[in-house]
Protein backbone atom coordinates (compact mmCIF):
# COMPACT_ATOMS: atom_id res chain seq x y z
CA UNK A 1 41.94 90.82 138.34
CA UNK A 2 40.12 89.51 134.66
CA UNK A 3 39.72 92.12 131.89
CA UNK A 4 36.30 92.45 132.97
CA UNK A 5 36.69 93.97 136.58
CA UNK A 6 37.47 97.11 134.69
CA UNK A 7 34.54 98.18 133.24
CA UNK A 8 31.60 99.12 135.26
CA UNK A 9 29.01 101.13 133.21
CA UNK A 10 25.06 101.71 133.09
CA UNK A 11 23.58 98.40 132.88
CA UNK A 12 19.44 99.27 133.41
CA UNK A 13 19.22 99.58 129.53
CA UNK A 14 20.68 96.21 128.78
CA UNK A 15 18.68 94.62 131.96
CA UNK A 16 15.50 96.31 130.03
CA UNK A 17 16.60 94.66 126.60
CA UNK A 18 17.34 91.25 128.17
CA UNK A 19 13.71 90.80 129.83
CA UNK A 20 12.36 91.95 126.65
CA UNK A 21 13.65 89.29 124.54
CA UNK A 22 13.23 86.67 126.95
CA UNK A 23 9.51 87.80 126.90
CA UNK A 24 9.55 87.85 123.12
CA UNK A 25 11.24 83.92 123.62
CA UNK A 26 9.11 82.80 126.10
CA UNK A 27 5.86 83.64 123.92
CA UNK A 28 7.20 82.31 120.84
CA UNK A 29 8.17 79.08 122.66
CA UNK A 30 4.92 78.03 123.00
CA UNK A 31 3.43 78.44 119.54
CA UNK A 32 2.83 75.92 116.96
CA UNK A 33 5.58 74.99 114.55
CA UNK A 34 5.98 77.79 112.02
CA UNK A 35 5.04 76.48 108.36
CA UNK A 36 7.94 76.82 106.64
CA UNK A 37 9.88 74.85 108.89
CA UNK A 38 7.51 71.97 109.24
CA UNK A 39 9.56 70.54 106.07
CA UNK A 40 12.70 70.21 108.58
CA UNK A 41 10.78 69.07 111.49
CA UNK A 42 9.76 66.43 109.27
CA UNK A 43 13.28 65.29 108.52
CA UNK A 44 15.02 65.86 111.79
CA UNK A 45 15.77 62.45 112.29
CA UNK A 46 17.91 62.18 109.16
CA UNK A 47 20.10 64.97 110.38
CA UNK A 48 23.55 63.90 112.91
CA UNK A 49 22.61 67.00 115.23
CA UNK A 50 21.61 70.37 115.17
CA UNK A 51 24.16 73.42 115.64
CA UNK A 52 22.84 77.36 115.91
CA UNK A 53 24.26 80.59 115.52
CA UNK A 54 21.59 83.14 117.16
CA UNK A 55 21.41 86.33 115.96
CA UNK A 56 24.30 89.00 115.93
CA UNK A 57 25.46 89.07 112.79
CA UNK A 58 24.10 89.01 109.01
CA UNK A 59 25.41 86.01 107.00
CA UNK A 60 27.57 88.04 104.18
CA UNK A 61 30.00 89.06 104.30
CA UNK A 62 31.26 85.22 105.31
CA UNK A 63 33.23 85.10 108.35
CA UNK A 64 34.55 82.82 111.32
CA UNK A 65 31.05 81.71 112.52
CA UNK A 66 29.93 80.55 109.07
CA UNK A 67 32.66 78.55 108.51
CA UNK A 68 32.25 76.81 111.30
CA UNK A 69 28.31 76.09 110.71
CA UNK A 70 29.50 75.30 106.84
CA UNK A 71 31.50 72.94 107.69
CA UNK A 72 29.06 70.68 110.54
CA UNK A 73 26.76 71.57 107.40
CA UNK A 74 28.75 69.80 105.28
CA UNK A 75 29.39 66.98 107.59
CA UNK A 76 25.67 66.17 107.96
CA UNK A 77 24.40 68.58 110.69
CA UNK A 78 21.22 70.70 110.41
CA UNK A 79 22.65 74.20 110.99
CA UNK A 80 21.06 77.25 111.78
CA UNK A 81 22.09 80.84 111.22
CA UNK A 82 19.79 83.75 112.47
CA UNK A 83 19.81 87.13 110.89
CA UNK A 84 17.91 90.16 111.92
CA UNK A 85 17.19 90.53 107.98
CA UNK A 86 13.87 90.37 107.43
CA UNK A 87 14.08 89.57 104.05
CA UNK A 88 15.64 86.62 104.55
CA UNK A 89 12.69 84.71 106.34
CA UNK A 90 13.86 80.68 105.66
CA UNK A 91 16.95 80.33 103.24
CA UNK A 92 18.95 77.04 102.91
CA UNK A 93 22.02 78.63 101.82
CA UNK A 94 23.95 75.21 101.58
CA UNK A 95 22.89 72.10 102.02
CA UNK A 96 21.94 71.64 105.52
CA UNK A 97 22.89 75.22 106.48
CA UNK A 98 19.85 77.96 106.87
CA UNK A 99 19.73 80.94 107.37
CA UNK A 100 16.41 82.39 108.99
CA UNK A 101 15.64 85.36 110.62
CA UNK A 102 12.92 85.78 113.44
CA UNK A 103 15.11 83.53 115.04
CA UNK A 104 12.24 83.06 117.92
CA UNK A 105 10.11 80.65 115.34
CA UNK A 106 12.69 77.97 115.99
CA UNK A 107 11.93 77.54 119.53
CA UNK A 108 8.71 75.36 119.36
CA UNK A 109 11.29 72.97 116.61
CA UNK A 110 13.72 72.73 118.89
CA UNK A 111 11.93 71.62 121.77
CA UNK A 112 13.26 68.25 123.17
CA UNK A 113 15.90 68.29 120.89
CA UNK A 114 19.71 68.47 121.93
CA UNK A 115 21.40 71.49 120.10
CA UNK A 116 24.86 72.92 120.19
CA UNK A 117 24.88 76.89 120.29
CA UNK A 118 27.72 78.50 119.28
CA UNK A 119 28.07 81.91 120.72
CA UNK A 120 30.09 85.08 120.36
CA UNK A 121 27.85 87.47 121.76
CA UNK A 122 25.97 87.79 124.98
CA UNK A 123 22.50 88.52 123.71
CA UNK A 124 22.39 85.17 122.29
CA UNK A 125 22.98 83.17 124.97
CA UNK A 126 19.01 85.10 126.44
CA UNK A 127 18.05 82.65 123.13
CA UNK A 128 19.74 79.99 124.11
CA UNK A 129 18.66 79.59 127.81
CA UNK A 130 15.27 78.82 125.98
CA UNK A 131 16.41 75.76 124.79
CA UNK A 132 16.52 73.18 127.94
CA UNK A 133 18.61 70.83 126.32
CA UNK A 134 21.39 72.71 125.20
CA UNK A 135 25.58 72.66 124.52
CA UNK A 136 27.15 76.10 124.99
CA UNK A 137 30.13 76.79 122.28
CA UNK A 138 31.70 80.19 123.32
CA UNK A 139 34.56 81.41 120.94
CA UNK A 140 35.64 84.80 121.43
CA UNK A 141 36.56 86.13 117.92
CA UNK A 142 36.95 90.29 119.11
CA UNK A 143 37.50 92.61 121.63
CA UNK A 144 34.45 92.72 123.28
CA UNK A 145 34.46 95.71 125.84
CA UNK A 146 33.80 97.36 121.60
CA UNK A 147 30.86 95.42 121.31
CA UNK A 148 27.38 97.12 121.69
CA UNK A 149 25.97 96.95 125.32
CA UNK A 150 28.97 96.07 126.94
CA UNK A 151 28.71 97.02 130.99
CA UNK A 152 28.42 95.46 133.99
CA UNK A 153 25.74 93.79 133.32
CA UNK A 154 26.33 92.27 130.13
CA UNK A 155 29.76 91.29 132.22
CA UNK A 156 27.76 88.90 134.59
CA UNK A 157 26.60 87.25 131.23
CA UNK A 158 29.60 86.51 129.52
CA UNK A 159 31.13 85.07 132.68
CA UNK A 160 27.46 82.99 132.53
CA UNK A 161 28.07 81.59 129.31
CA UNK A 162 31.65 81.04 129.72
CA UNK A 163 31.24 79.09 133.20
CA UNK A 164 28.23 76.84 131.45
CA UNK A 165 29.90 76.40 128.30
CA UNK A 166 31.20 72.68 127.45
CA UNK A 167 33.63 74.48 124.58
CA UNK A 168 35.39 77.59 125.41
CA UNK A 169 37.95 79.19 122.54
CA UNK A 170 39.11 82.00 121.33
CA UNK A 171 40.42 83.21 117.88
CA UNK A 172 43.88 85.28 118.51
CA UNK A 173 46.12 84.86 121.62
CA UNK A 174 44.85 88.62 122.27
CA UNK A 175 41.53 87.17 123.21
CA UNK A 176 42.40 84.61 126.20
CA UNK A 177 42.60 87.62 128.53
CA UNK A 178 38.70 87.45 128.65
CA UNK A 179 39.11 83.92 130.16
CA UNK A 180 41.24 84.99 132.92
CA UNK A 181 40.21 84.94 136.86
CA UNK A 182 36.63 82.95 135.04
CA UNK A 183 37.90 80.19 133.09
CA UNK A 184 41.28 78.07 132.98
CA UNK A 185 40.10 74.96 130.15
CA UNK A 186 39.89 77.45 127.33
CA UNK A 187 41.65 76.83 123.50
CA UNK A 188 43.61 78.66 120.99
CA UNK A 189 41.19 78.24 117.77
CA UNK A 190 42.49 80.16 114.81
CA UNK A 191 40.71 79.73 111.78
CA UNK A 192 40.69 77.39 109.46
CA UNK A 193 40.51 77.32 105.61
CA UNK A 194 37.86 76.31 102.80
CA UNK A 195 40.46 75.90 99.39
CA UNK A 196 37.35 75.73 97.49
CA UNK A 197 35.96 79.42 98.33
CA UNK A 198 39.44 80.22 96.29
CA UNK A 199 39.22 78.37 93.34
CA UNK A 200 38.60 80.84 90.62
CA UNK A 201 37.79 78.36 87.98
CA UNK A 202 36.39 80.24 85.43
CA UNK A 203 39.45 82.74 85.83
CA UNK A 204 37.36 85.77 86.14
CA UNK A 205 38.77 89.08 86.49
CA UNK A 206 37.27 91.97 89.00
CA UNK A 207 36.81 94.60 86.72
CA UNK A 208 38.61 97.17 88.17
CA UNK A 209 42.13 95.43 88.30
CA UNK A 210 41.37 94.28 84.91
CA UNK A 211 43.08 97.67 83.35
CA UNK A 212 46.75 96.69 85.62
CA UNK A 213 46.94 93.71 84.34
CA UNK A 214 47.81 94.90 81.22
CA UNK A 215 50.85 97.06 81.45
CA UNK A 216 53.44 94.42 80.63
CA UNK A 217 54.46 94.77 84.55
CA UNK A 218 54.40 92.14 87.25
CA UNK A 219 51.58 92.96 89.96
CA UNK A 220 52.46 92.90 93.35
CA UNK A 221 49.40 93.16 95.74
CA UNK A 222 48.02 93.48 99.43
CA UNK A 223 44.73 93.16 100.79
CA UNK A 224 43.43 94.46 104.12
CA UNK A 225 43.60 98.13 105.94
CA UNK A 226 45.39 100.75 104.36
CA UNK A 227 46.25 102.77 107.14
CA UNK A 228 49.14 104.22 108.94
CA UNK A 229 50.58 100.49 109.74
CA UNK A 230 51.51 100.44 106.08
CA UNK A 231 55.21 100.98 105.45
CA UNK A 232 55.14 103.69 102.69
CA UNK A 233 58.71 103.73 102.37
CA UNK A 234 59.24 99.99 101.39
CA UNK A 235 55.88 100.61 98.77
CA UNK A 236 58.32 103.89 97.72
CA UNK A 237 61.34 102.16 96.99
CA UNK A 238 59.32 99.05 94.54
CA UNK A 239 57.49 101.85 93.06
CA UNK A 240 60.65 103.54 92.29
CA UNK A 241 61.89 100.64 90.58
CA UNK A 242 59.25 100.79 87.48
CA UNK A 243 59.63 97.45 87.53
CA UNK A 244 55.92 96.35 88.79
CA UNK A 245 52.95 97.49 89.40
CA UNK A 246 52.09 97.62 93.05
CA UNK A 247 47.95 96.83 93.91
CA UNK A 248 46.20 97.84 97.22
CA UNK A 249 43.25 96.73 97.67
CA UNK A 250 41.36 98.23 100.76
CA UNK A 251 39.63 101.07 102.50
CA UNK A 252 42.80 104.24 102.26
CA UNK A 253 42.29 105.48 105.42
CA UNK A 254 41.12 109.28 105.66
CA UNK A 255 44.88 110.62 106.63
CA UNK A 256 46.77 108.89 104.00
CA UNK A 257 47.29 110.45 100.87
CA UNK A 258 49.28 109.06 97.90
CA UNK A 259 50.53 111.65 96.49
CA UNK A 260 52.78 113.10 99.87
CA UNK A 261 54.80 109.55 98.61
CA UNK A 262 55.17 110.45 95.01
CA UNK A 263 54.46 106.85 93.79
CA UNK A 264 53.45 106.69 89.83
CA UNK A 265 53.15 102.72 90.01
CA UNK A 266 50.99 102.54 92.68
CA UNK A 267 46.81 102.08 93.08
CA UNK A 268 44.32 101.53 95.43
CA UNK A 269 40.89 100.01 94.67
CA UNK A 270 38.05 99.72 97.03
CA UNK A 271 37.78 96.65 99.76
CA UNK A 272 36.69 93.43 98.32
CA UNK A 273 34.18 90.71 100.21
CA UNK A 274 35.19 87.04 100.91
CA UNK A 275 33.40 86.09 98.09
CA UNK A 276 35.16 88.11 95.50
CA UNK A 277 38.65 87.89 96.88
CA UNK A 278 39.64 84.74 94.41
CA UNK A 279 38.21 87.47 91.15
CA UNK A 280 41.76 89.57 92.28
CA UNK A 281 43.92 88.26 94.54
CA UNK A 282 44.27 85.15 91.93
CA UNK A 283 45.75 87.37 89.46
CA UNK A 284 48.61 88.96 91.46
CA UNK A 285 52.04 87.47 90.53
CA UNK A 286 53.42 88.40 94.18
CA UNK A 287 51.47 88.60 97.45
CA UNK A 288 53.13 90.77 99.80
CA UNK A 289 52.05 92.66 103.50
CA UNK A 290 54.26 95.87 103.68
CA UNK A 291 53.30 96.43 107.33
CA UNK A 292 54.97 97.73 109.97
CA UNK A 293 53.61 95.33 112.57
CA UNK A 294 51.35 92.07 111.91
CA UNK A 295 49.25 93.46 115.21
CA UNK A 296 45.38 93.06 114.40
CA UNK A 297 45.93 92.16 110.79
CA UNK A 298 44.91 88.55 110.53
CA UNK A 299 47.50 87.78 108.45
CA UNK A 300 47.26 84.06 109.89
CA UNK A 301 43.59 84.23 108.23
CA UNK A 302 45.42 85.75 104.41
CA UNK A 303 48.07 83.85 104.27
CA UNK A 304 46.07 80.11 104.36
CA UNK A 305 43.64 82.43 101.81
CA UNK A 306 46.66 83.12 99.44
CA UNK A 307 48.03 79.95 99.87
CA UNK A 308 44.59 78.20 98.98
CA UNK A 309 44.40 80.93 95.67
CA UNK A 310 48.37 79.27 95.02
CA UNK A 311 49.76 82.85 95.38
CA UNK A 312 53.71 83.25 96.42
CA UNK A 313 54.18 85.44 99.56
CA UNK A 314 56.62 87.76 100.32
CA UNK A 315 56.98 89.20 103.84
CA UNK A 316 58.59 89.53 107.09
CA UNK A 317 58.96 87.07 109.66
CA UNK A 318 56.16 88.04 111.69
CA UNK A 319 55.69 84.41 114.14
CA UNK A 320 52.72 83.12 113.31
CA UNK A 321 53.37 83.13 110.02
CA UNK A 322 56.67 81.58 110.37
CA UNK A 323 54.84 78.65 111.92
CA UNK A 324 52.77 77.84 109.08
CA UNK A 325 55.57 76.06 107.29
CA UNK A 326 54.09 76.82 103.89
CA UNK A 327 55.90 76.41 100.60
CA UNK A 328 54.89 79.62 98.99
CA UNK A 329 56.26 81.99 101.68
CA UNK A 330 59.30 83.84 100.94
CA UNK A 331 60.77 85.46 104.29
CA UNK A 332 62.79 88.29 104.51
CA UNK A 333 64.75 91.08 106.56
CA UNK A 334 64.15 94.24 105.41
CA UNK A 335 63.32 96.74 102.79
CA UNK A 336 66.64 96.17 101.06
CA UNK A 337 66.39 92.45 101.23
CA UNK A 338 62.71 92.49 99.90
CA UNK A 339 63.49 94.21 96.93
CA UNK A 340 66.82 92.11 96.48
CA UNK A 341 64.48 88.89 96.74
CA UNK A 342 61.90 90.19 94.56
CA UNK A 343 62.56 89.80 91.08
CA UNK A 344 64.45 86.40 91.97
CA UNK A 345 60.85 85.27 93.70
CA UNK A 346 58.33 86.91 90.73
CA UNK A 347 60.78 85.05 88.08
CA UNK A 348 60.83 81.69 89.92
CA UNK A 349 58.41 78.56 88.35
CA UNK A 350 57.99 75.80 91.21
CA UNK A 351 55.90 73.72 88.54
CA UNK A 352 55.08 71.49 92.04
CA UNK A 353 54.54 74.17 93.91
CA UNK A 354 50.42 74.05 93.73
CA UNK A 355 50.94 70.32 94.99
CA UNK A 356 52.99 71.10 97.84
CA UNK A 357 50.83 74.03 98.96
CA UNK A 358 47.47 71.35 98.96
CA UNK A 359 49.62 69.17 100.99
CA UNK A 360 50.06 71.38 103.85
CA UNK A 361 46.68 73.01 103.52
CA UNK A 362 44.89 70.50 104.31
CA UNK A 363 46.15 70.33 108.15
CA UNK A 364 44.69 73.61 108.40
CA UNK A 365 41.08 73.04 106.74
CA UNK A 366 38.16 73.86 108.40
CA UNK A 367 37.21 70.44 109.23
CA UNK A 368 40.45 69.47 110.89
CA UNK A 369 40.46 73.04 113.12
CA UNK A 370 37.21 71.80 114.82
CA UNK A 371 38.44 68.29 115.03
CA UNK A 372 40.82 69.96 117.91
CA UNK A 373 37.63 70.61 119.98
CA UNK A 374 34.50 68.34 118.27
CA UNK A 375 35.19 65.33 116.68
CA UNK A 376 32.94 65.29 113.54
């Protein structure tokens, strides 16, 4: 028995919300060209393919799917992302990459044309089935019995799209139990890296770390959920030390509070975006992820995301980590043998360690991840 022979729920809602799009599609399809994409009509030719992500999510925060479109984008590819903003009508983001939303107006462009669809969501694959010529991409990036509309009949769907599709991956070793008793030629994708989303050339400064930089104490810092996976006892015992000043950036959750651990070295500042991770994280001397489990954490994803911002990492040997064989990673036992390693790894210079770091980074780039599945 698959994951999905567990759930049976309503489905005549979703059945009602899957004719009307398809109605919505099917209208659209046989319009003229909208004008603001006559421009790219115009110009198809000059393009090495064409790759869409339908709507089902809004382009910022930048995440997985992006990525991938960023980096066909940047390898030549007309790429479109669809957004149910309104505002956002035609938007070339990047060169080659655009985001539009009214996703239906590209129908009557991409009529006769060969695209690749890269879906993560069931709804989209109603926009896809519009397009006759088509290449079905399937990556499963989350648990989806949490995603809206999932039943029964949205069920039938995904096991649709999974049994067309030509690529069929998933994100975290979690995910392959969607594949199973559907699909056996399915691939471990974890994500890749951009290094230059990290650089933070002109070495700016979020403004509200700004004020601990500035207290003649090295920073130690975490990003990501500040919830009860956090081991409060290891944060205790640096805190203790008055030695550093300890950052956490992220959303506290609601049954946490700081002050039932007494720490005076200690702060937590609100979550940060991809885009403004490189304004902080850069200016930590020591990355570390006090956790008591790596479970749902994506520290795969952080780690290439310090790495790429040159940070040193302290942490435990969770296993996918340990695989990454990266230079700047500093693995130890326990509470006791973090803070014995700490001040040794804060007071450390590896003058070639920026070098070394590229080196291996590179193996994990964006462009290289797809390579495993698409050669571009």
């Amino acid at each position: 028995m698959g994951i999905f022979d567990m759930f049976v729920n309503d489905k005549k809602k979703t059945e009602e919300i899957v004719s009307e799009e398809v109605q919505k599609y099917v209208t659209a399809s046989v319009r003229n060209i909208d004008s603001e994409l006559i421009p790219i009509k115009n110009k198809l030719n000059t393009y090495r393919g064409i790759i869409v992500f339908p709507e089902a999510l809004s382009y910022y925060p930048i995440d997985r799917p992006q990525n991938i479109l960023r980096t066909f984008a940047k390898k030549g590819f007309l790429c479109f992302f669809c957004t149910d903003d309104e505002k956002v009508g035609l938007k070339e983001v990047e060169p080659n990459l655009f985001v539009i939303s009214r996703q239906e107006r590209l129908l009557p462009l991409l009529k006769g044309q060969k695209v690749l669809f890269l879906i993560t969501y069931f709804l989209q694959y109603i926009f896809a089935k519009m397009v006759e010529n088509r290449v079905i991409w399937i990556d499963i990036m989350g648990n989806i019995e949490k995603y809206k509309h999932y039943n029964n009949y949205s069920i039938g769907i995904y096991k649709e799209i999974m049994n067309e599709a030509l690529i069929a991956t998933y994100s975290k070793e979690q995910y392959k139990k969607y594949y199973d008793g559907v699909r056996e030629n399915v691939m471990l994708l974890k994500d890749g890296i951009m290094v230059e989303d990290f650089i933070n050339s002109k070495n700016i400064i979020g403004e509200d770390i700004r004020k601990y930089l500035f207290m003649n104490k090295k920073v130690i810092g975490y990003y990501g959920d500040i919830d009860n996976n956090i081991d409060f006892d290891l944060i205790k015992k640096i805190d203790s030390l008055n030695s550093y000043v300890i950052v956490l950036i992220g959303k506290l959750d609601d049954t946490i509070s700081l002050k039932d651990y007494s720490l005076h070295n200690t702060y937590v500042i609100p979550s940060k975006n991809y885009s403004e991770l490189k304004n902080y994280v850069t200016h930590f001397d020591v990355v570390f992820f006090p956790l008591k489990s790596d479970i749902m954490n994506d520290l795969y994803t952080k780690t290439l995301q310090c790495s790429a911002m040159n940070k040193k990492i302290i942490t435990y040997p969770y296993a996918e980590l340990s695989q990454l064989m990266l230079p700047n990673i500093m693995f130890v036992k326990n509470a006791d043998d973090f803070i014995k390693n700490l001040d040794l790894f804060t007071e450390t210079n590896d003058y070639e360690l920026s070098k070394k770091i590229s080196e291996v980074l590179i193996k994990y780039s964006w462009e290289n991840v797809i390579n495993k599945v698409l050669v571009l």
